[in-house]
C-alpha atoms as a PDB file:
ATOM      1  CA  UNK A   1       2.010  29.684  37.757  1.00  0.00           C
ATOM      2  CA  UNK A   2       0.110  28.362  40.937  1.00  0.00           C
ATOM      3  CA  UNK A   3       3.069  28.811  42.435  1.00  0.00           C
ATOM      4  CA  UNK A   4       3.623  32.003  41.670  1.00  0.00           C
ATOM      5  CA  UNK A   5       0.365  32.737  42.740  1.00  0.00           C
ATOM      6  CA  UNK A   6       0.485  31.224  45.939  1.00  0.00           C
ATOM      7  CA  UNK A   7       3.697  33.108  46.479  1.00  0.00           C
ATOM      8  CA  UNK A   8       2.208  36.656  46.002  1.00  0.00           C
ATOM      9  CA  UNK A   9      -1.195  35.991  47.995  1.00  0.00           C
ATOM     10  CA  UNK A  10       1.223  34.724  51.348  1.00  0.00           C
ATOM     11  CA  UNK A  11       3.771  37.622  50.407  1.00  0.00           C
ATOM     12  CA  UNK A  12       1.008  40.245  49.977  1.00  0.00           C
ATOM     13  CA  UNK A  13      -1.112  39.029  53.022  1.00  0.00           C
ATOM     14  CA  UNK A  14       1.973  39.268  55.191  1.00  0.00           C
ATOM     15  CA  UNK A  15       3.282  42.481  53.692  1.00  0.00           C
ATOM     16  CA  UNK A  16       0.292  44.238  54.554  1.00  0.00           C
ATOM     17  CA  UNK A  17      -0.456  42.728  58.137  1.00  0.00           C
ATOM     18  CA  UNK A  18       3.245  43.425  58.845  1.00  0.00           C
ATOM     19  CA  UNK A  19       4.342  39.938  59.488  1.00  0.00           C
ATOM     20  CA  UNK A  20       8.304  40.787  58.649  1.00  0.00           C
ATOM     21  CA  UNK A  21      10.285  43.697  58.716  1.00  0.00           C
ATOM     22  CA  UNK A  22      11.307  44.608  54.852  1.00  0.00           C
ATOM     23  CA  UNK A  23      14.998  44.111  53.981  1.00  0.00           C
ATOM     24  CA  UNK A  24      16.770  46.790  52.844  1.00  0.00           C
ATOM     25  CA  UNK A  25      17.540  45.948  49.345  1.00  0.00           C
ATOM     26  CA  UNK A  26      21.225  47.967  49.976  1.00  0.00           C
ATOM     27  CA  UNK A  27      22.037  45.982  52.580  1.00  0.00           C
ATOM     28  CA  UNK A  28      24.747  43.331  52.334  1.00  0.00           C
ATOM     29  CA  UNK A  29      22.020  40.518  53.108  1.00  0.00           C
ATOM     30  CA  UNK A  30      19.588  42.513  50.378  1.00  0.00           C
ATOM     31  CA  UNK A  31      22.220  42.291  47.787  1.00  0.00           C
ATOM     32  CA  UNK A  32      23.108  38.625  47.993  1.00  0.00           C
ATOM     33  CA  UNK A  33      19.588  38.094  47.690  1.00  0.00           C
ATOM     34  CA  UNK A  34      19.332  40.268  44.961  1.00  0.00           C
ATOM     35  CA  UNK A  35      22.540  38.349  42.678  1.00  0.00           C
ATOM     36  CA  UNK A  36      20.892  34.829  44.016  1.00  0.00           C
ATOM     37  CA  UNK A  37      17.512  35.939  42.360  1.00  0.00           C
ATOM     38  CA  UNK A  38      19.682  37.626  39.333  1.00  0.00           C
ATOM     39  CA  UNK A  39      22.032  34.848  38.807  1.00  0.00           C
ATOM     40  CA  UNK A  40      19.098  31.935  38.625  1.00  0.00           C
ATOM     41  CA  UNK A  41      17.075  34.046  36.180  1.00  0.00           C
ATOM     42  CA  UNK A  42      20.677  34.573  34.203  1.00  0.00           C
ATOM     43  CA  UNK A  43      21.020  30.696  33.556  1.00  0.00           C
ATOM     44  CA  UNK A  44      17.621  28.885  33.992  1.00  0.00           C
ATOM     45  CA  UNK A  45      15.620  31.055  31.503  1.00  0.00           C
ATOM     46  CA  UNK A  46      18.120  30.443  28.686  1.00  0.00           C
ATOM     47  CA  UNK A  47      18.689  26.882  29.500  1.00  0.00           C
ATOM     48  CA  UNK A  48      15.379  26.048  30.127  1.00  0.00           C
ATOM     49  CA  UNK A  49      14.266  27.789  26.215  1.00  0.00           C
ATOM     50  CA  UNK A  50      16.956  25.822  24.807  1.00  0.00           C
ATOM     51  CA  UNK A  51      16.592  22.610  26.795  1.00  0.00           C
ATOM     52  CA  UNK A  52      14.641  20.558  24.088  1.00  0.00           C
ATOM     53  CA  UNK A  53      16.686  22.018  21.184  1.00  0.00           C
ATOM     54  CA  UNK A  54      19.321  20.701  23.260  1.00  0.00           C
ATOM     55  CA  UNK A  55      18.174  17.266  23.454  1.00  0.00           C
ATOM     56  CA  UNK A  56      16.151  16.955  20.197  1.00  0.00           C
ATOM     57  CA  UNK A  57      12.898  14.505  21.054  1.00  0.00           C
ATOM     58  CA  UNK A  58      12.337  11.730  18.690  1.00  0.00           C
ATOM     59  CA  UNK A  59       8.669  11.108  19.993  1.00  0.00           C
ATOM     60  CA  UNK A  60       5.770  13.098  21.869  1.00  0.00           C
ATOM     61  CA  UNK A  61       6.394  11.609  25.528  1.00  0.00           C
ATOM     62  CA  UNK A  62       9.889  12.227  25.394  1.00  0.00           C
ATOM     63  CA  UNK A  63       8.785  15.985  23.940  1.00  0.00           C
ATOM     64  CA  UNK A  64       6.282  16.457  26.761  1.00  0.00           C
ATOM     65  CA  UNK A  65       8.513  15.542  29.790  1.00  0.00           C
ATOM     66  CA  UNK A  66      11.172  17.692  28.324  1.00  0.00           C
ATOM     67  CA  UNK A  67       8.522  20.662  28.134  1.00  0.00           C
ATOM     68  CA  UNK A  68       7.408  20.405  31.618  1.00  0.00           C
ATOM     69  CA  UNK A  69      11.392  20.321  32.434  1.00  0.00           C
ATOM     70  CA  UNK A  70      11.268  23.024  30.107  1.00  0.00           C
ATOM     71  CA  UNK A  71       8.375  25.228  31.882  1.00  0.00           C
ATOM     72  CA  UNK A  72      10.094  23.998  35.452  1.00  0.00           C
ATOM     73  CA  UNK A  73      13.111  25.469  34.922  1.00  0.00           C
ATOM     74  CA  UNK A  74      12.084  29.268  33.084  1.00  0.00           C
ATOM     75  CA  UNK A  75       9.211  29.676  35.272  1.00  0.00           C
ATOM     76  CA  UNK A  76      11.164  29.529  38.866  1.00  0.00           C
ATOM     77  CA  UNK A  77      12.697  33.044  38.700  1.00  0.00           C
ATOM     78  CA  UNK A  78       8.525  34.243  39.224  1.00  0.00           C
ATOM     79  CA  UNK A  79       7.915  33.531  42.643  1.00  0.00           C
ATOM     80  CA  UNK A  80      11.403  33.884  43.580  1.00  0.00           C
ATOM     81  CA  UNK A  81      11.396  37.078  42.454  1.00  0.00           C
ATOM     82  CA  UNK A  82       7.344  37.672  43.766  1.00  0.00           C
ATOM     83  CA  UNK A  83       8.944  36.701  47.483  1.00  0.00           C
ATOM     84  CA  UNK A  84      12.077  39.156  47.276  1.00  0.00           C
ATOM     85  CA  UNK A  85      10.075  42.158  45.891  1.00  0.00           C
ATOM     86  CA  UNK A  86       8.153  41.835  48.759  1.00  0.00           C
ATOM     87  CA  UNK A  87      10.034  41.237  51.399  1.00  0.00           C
ATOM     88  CA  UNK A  88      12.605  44.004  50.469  1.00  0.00           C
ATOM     89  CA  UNK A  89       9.565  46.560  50.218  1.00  0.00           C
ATOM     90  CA  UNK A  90       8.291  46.563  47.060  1.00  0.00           C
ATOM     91  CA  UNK A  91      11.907  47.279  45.629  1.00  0.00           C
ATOM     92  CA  UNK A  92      10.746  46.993  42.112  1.00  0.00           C
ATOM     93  CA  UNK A  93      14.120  45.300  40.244  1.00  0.00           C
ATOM     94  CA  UNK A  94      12.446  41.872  41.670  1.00  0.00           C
ATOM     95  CA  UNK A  95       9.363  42.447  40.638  1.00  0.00           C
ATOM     96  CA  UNK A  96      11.016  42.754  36.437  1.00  0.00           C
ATOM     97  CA  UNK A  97      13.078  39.528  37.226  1.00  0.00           C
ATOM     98  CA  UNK A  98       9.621  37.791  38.161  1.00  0.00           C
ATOM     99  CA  UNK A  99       7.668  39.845  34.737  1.00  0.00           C
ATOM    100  CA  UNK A 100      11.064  38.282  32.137  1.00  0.00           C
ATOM    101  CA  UNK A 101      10.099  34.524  34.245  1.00  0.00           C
ATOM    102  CA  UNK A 102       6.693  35.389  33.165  1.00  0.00           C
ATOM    103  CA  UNK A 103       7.229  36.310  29.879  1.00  0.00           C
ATOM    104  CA  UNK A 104       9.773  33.330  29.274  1.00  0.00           C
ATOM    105  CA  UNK A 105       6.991  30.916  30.658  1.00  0.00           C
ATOM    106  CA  UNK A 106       4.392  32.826  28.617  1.00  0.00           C
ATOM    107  CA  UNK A 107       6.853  31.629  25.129  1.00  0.00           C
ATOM    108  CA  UNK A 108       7.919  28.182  26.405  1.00  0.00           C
ATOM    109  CA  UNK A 109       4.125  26.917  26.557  1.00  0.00           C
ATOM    110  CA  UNK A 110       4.058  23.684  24.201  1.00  0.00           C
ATOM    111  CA  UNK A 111       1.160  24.264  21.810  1.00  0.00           C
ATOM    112  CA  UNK A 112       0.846  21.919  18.259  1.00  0.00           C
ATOM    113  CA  UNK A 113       2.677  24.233  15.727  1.00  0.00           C
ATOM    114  CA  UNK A 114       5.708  24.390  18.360  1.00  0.00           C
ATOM    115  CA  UNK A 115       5.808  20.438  18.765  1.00  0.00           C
ATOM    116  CA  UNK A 116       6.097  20.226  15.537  1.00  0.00           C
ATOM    117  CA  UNK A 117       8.558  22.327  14.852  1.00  0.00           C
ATOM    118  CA  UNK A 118      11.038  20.935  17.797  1.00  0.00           C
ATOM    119  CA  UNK A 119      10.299  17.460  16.803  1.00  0.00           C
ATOM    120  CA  UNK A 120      11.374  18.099  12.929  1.00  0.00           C
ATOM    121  CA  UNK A 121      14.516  16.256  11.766  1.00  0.00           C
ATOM    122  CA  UNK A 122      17.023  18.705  11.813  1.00  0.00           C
ATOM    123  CA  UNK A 123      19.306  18.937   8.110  1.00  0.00           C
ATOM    124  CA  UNK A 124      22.655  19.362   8.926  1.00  0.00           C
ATOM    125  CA  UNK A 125      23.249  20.865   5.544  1.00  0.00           C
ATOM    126  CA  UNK A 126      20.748  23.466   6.094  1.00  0.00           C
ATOM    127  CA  UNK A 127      21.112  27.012   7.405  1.00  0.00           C
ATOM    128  CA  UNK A 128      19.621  27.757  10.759  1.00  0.00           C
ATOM    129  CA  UNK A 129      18.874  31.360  11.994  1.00  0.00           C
END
């Protein structure tokens, strides 16, 4: 998040002194900027919400390290998409790939109830929804 925050002061300070000239988000540059930003949100966010499912923590260091991992990874689409919202112009498609980061990051916080729900011993006999 400080990241993020860090990210919109410089991009915001700059935007408004007129540091850079805004990329056109139509442009071919703009575009492969554009799938980059896309394409990260597209597989981090997912694998980052499922990454301690994925490797099922046995104790509360091992649960910890995989939730920063976990934060890490669904939280990197915000300032990427912060820093390409600006410097395309405010073109507004980056700024809702940086909001779903946001919101991902907002769910993958590890509070008590959470821990304890990961950490339970999974029945293989059981149905899971």
């Amino acid at each position: 998040m400080v990241i993020a925050l860090i990210a919109l002061t410089a991009m915001y300070y700059a935007f408004s002194k007129n540091l850079y000239e805004p990329l056109d988000p139509s442009s071919h540059l703009g575009v492969i900027v554009q799938y980059i930003i896309i394409f990260d949100a597209l597989l981090t966010i997912p694998f980052g919400l499922y990454l301690v499912k994925f490797f099922n923590p046995q104790t509360e260091r091992k649960y910890f390290k995989l939730a920063g991992a976990r934060i890490l990874l669904v939280s990197n689409a915000m300032p990427l998409g912060i820093v390409a919202f600006y410097w395309m112009g405010g073109y507004k498609s980056m700024l809702w790939v940086a909001a779903i980061a946001a919101i991902a990051w907002y769910f993958s916080k590890p509070t008590i109830g959470k821990m304890e729900q990961e950490m339970k011993p999974q029945d293989p006999n059981e149905e899971n929804y």
